[in-house]
PDB file of N, CA and C in Angstrom:
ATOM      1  N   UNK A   1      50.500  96.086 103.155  1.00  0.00           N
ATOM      2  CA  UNK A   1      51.769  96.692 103.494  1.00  0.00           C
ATOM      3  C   UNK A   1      52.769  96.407 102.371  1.00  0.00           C
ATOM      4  N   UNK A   2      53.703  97.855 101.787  1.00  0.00           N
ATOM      5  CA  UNK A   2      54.755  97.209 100.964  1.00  0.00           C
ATOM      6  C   UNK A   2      55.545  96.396 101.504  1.00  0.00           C
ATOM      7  N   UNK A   3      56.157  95.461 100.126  1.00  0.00           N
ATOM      8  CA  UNK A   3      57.140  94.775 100.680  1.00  0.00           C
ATOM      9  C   UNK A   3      58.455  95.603 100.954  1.00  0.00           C
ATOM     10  N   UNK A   4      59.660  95.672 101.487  1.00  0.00           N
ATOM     11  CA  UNK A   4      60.939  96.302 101.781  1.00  0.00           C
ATOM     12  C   UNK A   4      61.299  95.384 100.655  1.00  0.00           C
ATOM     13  N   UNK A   5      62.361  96.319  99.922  1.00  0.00           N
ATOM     14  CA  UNK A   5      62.960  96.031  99.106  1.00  0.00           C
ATOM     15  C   UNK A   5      64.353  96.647  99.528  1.00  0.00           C
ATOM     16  N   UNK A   6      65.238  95.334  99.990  1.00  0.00           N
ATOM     17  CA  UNK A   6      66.711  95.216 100.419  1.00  0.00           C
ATOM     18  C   UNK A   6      67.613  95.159  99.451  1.00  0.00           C
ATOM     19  N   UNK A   7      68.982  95.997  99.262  1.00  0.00           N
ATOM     20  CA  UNK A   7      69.957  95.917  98.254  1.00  0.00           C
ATOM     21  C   UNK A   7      70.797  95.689  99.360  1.00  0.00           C
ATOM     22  N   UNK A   8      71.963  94.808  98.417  1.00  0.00           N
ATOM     23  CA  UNK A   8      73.424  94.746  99.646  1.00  0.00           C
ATOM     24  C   UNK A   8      74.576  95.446  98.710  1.00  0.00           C
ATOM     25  N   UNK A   9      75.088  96.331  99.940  1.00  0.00           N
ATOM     26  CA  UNK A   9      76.520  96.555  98.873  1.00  0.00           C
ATOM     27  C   UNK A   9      77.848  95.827  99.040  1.00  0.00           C
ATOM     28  N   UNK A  10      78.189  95.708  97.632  1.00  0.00           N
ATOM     29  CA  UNK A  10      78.757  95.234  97.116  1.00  0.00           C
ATOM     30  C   UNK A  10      80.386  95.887  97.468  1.00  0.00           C
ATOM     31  N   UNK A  11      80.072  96.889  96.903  1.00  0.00           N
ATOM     32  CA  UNK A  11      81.615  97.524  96.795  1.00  0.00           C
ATOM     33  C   UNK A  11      81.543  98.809  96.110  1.00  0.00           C
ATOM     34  N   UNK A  12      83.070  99.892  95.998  1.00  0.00           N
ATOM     35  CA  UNK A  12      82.726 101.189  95.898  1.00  0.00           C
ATOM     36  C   UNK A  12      83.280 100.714  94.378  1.00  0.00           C
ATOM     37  N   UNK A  13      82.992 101.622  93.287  1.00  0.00           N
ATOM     38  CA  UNK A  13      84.356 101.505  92.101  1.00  0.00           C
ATOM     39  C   UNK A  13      84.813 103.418  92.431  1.00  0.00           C
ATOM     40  N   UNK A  14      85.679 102.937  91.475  1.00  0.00           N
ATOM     41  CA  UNK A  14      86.942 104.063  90.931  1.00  0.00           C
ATOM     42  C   UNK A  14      86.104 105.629  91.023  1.00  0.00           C
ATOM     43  N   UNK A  15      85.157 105.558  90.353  1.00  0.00           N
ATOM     44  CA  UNK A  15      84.848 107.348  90.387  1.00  0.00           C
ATOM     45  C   UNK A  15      83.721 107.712  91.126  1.00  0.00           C
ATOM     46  N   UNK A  16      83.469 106.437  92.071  1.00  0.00           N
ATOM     47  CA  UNK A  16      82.863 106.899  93.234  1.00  0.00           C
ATOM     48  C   UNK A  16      81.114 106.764  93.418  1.00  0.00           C
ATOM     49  N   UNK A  17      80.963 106.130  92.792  1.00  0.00           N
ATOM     50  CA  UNK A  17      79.679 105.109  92.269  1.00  0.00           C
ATOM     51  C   UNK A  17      79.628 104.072  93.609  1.00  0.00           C
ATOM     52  N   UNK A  18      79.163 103.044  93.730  1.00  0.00           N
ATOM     53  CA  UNK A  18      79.006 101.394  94.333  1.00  0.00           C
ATOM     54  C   UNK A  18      78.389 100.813  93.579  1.00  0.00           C
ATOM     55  N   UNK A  19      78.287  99.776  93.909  1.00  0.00           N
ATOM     56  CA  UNK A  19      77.722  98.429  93.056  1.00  0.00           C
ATOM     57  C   UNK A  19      77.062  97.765  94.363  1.00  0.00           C
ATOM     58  N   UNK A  20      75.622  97.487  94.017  1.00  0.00           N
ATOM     59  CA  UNK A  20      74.573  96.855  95.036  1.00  0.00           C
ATOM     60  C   UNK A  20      73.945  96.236  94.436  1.00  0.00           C
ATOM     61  N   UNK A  21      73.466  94.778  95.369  1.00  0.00           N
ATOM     62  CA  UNK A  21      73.284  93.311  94.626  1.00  0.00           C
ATOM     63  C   UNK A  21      71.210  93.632  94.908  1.00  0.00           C
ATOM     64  N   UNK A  22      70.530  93.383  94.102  1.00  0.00           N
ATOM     65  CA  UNK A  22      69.249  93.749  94.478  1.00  0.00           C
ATOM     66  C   UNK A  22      68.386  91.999  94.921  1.00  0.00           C
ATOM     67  N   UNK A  23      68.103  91.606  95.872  1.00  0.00           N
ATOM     68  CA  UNK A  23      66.898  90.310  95.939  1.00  0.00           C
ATOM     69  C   UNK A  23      67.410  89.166  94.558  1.00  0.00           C
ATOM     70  N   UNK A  24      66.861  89.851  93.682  1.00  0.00           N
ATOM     71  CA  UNK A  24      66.819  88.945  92.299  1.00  0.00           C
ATOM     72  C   UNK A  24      68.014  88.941  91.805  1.00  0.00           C
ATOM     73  N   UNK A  25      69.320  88.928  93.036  1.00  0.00           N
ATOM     74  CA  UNK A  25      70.826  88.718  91.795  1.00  0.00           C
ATOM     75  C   UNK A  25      70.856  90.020  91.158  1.00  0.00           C
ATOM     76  N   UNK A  26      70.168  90.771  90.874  1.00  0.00           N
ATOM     77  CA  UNK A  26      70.854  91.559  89.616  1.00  0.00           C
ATOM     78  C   UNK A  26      71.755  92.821  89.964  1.00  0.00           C
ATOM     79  N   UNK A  27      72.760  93.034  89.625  1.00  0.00           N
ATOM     80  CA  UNK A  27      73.634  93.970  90.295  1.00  0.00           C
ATOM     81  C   UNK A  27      73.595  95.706  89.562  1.00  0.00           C
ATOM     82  N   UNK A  28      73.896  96.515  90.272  1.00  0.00           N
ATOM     83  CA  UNK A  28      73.078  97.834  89.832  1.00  0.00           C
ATOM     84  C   UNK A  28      73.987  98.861  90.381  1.00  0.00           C
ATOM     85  N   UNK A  29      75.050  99.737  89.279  1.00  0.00           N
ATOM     86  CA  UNK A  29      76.130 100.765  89.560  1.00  0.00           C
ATOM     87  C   UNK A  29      75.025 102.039  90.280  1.00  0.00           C
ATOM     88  N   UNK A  30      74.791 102.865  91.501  1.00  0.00           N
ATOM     89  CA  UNK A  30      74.503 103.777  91.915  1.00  0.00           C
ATOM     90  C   UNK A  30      75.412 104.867  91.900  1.00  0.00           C
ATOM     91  N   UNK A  31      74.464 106.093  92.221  1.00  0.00           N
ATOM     92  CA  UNK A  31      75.305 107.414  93.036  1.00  0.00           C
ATOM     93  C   UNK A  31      74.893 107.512  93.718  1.00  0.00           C
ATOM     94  N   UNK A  32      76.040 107.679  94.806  1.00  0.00           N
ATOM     95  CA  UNK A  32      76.086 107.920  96.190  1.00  0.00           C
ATOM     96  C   UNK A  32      74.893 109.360  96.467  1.00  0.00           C
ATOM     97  N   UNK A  33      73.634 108.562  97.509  1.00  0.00           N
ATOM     98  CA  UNK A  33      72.707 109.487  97.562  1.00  0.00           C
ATOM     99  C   UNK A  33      72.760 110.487  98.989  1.00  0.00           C
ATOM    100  N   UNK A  34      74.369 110.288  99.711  1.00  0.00           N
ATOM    101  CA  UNK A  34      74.597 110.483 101.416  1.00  0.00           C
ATOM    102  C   UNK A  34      74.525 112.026 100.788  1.00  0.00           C
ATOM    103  N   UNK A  35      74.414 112.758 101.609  1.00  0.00           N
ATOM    104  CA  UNK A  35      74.598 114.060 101.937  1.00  0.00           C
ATOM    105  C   UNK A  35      75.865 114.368 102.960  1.00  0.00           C
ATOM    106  N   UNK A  36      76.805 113.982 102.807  1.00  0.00           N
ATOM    107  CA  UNK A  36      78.332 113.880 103.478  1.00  0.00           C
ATOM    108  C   UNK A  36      78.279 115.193 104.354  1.00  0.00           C
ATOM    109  N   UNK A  37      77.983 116.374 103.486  1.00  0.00           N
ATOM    110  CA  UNK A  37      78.130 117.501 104.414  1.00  0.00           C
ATOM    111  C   UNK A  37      77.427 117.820 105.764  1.00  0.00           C
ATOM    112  N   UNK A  38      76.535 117.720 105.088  1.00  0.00           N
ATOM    113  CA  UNK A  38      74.813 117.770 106.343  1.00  0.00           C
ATOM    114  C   UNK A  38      75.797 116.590 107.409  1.00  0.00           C
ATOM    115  N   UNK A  39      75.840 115.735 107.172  1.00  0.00           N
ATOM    116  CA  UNK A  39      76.080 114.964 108.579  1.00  0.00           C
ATOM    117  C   UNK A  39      77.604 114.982 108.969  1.00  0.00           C
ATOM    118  N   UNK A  40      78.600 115.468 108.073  1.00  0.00           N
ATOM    119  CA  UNK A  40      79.540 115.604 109.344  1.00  0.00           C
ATOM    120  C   UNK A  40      79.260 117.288 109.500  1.00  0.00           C
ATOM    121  N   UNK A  41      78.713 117.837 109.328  1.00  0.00           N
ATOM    122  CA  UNK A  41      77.967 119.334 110.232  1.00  0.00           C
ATOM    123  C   UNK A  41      77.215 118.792 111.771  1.00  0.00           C
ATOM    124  N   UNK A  42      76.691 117.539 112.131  1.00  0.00           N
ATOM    125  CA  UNK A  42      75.790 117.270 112.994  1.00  0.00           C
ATOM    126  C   UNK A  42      77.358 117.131 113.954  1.00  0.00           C
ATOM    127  N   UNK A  43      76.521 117.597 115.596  1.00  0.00           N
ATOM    128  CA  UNK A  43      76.993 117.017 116.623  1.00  0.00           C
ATOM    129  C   UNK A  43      77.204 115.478 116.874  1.00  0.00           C
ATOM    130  N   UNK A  44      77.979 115.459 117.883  1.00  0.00           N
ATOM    131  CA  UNK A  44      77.550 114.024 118.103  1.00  0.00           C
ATOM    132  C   UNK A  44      76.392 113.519 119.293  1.00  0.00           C
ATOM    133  N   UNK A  45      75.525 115.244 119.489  1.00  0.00           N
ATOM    134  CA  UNK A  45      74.277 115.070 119.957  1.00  0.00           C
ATOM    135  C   UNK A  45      73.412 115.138 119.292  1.00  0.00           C
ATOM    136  N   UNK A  46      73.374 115.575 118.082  1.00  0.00           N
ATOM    137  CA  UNK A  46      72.315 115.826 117.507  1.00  0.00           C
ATOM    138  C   UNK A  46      72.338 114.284 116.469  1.00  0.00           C
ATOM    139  N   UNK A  47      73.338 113.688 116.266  1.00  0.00           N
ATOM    140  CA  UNK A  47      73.517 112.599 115.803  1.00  0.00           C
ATOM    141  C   UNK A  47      73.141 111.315 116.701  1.00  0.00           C
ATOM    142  N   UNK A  48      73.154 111.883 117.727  1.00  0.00           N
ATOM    143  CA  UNK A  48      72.191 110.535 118.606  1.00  0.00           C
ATOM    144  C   UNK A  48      70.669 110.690 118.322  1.00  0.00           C
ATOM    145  N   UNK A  49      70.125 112.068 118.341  1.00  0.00           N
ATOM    146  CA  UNK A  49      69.192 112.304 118.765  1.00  0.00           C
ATOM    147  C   UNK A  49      68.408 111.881 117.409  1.00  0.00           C
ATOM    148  N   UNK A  50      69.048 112.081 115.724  1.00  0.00           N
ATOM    149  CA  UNK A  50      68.298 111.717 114.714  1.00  0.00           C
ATOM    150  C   UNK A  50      68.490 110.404 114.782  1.00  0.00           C
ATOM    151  N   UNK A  51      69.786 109.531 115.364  1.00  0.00           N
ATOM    152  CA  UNK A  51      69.398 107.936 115.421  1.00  0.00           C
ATOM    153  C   UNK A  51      67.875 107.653 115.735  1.00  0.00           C
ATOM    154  N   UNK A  52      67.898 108.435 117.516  1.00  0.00           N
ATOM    155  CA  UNK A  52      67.115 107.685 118.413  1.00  0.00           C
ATOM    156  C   UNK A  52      65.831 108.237 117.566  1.00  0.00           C
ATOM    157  N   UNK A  53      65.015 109.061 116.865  1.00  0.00           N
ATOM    158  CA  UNK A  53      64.118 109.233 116.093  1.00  0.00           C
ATOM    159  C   UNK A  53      63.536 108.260 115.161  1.00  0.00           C
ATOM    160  N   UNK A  54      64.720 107.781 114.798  1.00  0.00           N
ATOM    161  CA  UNK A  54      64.573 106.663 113.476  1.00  0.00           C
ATOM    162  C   UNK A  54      63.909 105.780 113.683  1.00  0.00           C
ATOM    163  N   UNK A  55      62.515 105.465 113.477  1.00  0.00           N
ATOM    164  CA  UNK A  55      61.781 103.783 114.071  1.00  0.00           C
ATOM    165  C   UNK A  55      62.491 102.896 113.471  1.00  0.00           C
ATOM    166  N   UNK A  56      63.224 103.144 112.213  1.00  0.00           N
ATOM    167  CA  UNK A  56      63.974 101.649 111.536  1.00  0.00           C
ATOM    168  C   UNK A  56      65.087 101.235 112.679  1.00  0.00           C
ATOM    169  N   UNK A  57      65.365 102.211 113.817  1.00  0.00           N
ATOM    170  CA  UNK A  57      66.387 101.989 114.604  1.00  0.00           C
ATOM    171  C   UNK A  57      66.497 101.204 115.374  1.00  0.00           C
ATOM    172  N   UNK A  58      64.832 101.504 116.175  1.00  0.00           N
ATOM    173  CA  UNK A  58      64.183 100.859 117.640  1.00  0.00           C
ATOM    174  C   UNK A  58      65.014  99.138 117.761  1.00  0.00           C
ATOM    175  N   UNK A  59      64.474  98.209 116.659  1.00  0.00           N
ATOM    176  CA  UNK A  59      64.905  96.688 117.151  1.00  0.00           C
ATOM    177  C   UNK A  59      66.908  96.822 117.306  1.00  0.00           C
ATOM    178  N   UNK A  60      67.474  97.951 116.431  1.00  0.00           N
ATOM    179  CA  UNK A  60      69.033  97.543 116.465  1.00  0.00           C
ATOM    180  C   UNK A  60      69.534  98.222 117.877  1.00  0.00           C
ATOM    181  N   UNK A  61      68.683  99.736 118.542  1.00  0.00           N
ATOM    182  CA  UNK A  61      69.392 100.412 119.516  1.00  0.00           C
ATOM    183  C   UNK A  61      69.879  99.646 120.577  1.00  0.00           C
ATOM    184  N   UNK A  62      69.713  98.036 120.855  1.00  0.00           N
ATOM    185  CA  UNK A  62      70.505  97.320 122.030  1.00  0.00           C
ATOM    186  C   UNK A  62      71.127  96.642 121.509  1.00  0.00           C
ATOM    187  N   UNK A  63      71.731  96.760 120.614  1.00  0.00           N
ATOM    188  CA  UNK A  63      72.804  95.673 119.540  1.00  0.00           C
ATOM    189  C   UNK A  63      74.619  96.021 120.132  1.00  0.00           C
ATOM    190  N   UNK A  64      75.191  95.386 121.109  1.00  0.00           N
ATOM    191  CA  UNK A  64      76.370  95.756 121.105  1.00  0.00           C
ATOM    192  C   UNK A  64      77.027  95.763 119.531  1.00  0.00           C
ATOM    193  N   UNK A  65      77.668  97.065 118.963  1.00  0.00           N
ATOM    194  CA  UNK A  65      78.117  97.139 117.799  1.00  0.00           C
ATOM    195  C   UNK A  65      79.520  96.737 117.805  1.00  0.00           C
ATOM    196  N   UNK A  66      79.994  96.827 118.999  1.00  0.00           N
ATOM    197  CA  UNK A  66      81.602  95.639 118.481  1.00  0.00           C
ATOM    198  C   UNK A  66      81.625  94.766 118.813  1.00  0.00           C
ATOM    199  N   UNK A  67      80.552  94.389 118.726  1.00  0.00           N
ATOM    200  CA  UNK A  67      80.507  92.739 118.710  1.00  0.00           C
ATOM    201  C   UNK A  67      80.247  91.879 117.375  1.00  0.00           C
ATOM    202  N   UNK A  68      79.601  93.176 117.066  1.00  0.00           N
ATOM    203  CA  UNK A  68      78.891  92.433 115.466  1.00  0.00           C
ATOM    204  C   UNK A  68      80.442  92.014 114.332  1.00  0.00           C
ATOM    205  N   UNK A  69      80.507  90.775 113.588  1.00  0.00           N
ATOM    206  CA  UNK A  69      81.018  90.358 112.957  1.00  0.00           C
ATOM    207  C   UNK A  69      80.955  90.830 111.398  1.00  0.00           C
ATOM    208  N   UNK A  70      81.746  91.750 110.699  1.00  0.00           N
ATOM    209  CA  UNK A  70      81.284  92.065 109.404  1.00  0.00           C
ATOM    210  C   UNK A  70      82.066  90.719 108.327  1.00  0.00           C
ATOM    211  N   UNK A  71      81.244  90.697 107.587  1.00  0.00           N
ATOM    212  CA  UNK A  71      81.690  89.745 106.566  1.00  0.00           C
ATOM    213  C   UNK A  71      81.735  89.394 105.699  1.00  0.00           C
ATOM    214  N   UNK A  72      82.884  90.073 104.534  1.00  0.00           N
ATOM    215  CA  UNK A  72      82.898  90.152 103.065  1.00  0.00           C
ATOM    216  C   UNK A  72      82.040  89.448 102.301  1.00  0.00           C
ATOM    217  N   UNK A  73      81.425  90.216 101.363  1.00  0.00           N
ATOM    218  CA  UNK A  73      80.475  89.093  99.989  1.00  0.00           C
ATOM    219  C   UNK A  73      81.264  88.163  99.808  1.00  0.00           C
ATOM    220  N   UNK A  74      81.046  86.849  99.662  1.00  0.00           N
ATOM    221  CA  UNK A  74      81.498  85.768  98.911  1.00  0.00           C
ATOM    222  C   UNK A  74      80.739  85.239  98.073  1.00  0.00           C
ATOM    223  N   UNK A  75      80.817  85.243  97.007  1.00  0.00           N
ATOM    224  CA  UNK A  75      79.930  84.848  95.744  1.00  0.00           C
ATOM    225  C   UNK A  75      79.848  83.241  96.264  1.00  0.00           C
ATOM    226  N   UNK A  76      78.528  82.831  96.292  1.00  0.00           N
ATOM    227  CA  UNK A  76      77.800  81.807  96.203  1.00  0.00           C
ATOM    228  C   UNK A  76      77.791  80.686  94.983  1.00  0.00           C
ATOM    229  N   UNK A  77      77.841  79.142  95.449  1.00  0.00           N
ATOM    230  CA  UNK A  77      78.257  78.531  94.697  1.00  0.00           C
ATOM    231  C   UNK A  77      77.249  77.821  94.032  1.00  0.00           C
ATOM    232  N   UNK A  78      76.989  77.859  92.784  1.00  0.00           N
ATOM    233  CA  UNK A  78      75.311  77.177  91.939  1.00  0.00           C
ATOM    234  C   UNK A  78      75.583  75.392  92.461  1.00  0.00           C
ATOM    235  N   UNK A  79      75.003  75.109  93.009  1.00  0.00           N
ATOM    236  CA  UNK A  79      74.522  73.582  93.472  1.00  0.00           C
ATOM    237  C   UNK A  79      73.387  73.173  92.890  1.00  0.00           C
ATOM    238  N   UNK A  80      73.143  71.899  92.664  1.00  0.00           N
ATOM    239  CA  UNK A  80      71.774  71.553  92.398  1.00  0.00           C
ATOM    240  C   UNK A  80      71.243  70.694  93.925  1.00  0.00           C
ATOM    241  N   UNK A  81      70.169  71.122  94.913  1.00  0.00           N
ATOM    242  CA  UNK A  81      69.902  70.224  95.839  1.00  0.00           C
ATOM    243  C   UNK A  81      68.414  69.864  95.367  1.00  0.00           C
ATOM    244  N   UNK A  82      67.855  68.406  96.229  1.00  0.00           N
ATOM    245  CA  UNK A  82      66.946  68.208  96.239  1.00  0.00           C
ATOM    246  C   UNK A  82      65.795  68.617  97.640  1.00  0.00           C
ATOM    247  N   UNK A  83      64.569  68.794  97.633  1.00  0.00           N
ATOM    248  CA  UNK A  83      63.835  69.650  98.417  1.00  0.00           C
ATOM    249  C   UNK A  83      62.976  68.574  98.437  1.00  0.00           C
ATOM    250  N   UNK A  84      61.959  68.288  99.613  1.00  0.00           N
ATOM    251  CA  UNK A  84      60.735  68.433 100.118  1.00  0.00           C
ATOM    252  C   UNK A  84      59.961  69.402  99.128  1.00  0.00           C
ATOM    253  N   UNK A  85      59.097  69.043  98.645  1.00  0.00           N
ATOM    254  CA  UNK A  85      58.029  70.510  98.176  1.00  0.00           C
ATOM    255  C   UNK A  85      57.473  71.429  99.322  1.00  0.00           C
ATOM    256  N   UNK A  86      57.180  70.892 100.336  1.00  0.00           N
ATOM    257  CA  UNK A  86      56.481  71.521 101.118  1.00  0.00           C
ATOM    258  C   UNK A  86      57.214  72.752 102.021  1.00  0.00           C
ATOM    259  N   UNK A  87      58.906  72.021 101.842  1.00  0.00           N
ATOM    260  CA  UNK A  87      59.786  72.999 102.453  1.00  0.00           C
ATOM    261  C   UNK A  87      59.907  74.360 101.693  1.00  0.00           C
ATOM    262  N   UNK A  88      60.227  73.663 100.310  1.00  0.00           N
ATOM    263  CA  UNK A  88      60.305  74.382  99.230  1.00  0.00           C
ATOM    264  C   UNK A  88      59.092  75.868  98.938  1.00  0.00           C
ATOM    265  N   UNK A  89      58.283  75.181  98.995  1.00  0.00           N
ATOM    266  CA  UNK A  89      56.948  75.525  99.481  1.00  0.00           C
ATOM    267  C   UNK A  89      57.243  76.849 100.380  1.00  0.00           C
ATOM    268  N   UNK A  90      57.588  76.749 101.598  1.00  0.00           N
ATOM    269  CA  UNK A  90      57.721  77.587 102.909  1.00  0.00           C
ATOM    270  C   UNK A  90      58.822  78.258 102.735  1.00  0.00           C
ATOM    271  N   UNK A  91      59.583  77.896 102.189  1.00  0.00           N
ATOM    272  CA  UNK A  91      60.929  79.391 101.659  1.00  0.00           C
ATOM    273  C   UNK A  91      60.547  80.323 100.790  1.00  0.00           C
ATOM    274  N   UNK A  92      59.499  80.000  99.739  1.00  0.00           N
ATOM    275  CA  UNK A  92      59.177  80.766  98.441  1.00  0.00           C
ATOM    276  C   UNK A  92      57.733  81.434  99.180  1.00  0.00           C
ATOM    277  N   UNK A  93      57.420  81.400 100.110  1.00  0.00           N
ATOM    278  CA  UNK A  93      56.057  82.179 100.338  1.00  0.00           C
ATOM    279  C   UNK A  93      56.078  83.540 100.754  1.00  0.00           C
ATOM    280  N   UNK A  94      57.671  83.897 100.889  1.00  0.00           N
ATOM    281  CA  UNK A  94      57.552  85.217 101.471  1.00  0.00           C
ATOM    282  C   UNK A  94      58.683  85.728 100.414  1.00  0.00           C
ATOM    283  N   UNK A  95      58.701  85.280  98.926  1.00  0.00           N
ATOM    284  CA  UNK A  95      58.729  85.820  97.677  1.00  0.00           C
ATOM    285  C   UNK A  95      60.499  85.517  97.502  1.00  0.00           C
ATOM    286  N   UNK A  96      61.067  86.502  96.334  1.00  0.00           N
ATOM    287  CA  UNK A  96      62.541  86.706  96.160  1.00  0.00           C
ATOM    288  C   UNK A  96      63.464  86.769  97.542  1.00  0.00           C
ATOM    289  N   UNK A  97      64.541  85.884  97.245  1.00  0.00           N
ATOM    290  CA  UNK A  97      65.274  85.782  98.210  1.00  0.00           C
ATOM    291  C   UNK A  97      65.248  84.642  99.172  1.00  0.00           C
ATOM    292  N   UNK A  98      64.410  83.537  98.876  1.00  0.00           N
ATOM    293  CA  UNK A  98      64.129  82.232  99.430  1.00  0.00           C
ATOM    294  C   UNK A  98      65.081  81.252  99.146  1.00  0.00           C
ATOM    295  N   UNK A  99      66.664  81.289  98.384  1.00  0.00           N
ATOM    296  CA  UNK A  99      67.861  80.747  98.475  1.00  0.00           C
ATOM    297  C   UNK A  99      68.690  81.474  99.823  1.00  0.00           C
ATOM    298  N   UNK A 100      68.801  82.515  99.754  1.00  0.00           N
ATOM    299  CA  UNK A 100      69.295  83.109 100.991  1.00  0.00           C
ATOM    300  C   UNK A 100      68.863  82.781 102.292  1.00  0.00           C
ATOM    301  N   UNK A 101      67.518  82.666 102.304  1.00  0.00           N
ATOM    302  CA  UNK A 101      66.743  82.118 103.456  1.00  0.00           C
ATOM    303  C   UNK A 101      67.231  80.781 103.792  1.00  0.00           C
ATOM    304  N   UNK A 102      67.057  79.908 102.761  1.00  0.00           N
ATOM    305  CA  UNK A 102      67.498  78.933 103.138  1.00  0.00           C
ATOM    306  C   UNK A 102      69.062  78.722 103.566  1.00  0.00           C
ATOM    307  N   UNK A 103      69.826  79.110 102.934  1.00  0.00           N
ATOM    308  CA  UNK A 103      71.272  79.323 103.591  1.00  0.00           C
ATOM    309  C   UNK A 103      71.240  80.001 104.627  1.00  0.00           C
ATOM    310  N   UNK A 104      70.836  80.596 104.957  1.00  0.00           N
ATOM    311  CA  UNK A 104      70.813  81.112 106.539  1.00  0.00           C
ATOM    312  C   UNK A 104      70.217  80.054 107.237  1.00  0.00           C
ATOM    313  N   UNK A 105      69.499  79.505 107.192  1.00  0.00           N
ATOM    314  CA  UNK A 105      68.956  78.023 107.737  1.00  0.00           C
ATOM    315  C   UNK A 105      69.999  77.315 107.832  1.00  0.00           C
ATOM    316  N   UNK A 106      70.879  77.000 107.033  1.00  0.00           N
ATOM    317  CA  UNK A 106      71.700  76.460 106.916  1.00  0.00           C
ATOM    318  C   UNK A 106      72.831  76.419 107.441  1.00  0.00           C
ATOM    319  N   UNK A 107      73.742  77.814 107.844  1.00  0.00           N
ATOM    320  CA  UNK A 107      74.496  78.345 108.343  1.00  0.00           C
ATOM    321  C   UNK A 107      73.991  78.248 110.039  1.00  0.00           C
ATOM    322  N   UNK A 108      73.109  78.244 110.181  1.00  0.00           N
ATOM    323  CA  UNK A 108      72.376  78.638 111.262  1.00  0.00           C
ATOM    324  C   UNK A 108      72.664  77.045 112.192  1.00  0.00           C
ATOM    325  N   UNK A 109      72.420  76.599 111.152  1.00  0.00           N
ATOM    326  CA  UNK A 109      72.621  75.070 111.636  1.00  0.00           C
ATOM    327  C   UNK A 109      74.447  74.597 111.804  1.00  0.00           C
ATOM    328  N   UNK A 110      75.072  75.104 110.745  1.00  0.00           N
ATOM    329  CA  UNK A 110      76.153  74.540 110.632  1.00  0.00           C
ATOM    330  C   UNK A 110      76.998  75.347 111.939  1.00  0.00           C
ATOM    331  N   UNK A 111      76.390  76.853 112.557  1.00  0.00           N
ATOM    332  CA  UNK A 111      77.234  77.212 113.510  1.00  0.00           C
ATOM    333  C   UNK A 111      76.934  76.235 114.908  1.00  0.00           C
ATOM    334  N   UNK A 112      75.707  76.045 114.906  1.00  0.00           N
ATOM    335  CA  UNK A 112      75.657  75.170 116.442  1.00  0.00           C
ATOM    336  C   UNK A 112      76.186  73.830 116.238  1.00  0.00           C
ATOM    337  N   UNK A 113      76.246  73.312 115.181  1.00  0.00           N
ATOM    338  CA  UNK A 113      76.603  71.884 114.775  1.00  0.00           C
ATOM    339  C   UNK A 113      78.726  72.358 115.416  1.00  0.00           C
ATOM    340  N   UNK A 114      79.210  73.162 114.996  1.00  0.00           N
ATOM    341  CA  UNK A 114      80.522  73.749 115.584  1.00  0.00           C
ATOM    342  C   UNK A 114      80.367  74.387 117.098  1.00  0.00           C
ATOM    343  N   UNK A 115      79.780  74.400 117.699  1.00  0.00           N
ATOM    344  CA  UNK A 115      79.167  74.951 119.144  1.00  0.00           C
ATOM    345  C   UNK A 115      79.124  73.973 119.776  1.00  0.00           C
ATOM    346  N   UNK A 116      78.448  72.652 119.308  1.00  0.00           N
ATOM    347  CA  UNK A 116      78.352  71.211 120.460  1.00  0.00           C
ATOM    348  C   UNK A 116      79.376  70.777 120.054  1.00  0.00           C
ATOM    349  N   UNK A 117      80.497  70.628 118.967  1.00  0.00           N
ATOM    350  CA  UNK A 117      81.549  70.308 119.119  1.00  0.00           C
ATOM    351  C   UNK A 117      81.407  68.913 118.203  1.00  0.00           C
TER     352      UNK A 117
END
């Protein structure tokens, strides 16, 4: 199976381009590939109906969406930590992007650590 290859965006510039961060850090000016017209032409039935089609959809369609928290890029700060190999080990096995992983581990921890108080 391919791997998914995830970009995050970044931000729009001036003549209408974005800037998206790829796995490996490296950042990459696009053109906008939306078809703007085609979809504000759609209903807002026929716009359910190509959601509910979408298999990439299936795990998000019970996601209350105002609930979800959006939350600006903040550039990340170079640390040097020390690791376990074996941990080390288990972040890097499922390739690029095994600093992120681990900060989400991390975060993950630091929200319940603020939850018990």
């Amino acid at each position: 199976m391919a791997r998914e290859h995830i970009v995050t965006y970044i931000g729009k510039v001036s003549d209408g381009r974005h800037v998206v961060r790829h796995p490996d850090g490296r950042l990459e000016l696009q053109e906008d590939q939306t078809d703007w017209a085609r979809l504000d032409a759609l209903t807002e039935e026929q716009l359910e109906r190509v959601i509910a089609d979408d298999p990439d959809w299936a795990e998000f369609k019970d996601i209350d969406w105002a609930t979800v928290e959006v939350k600006p890029f903040v550039a990340k700060q170079a640390i040097s930590i020390r690791l376990d190999p074996d941990v080390l080990e288990f972040f890097k096995k499922d390739g690029p992007g095994y600093q992120g992983r681990i900060n989400a581990v991390l975060r993950h921890y630091m929200a319940e650590k603020k939850k018990a108080g």
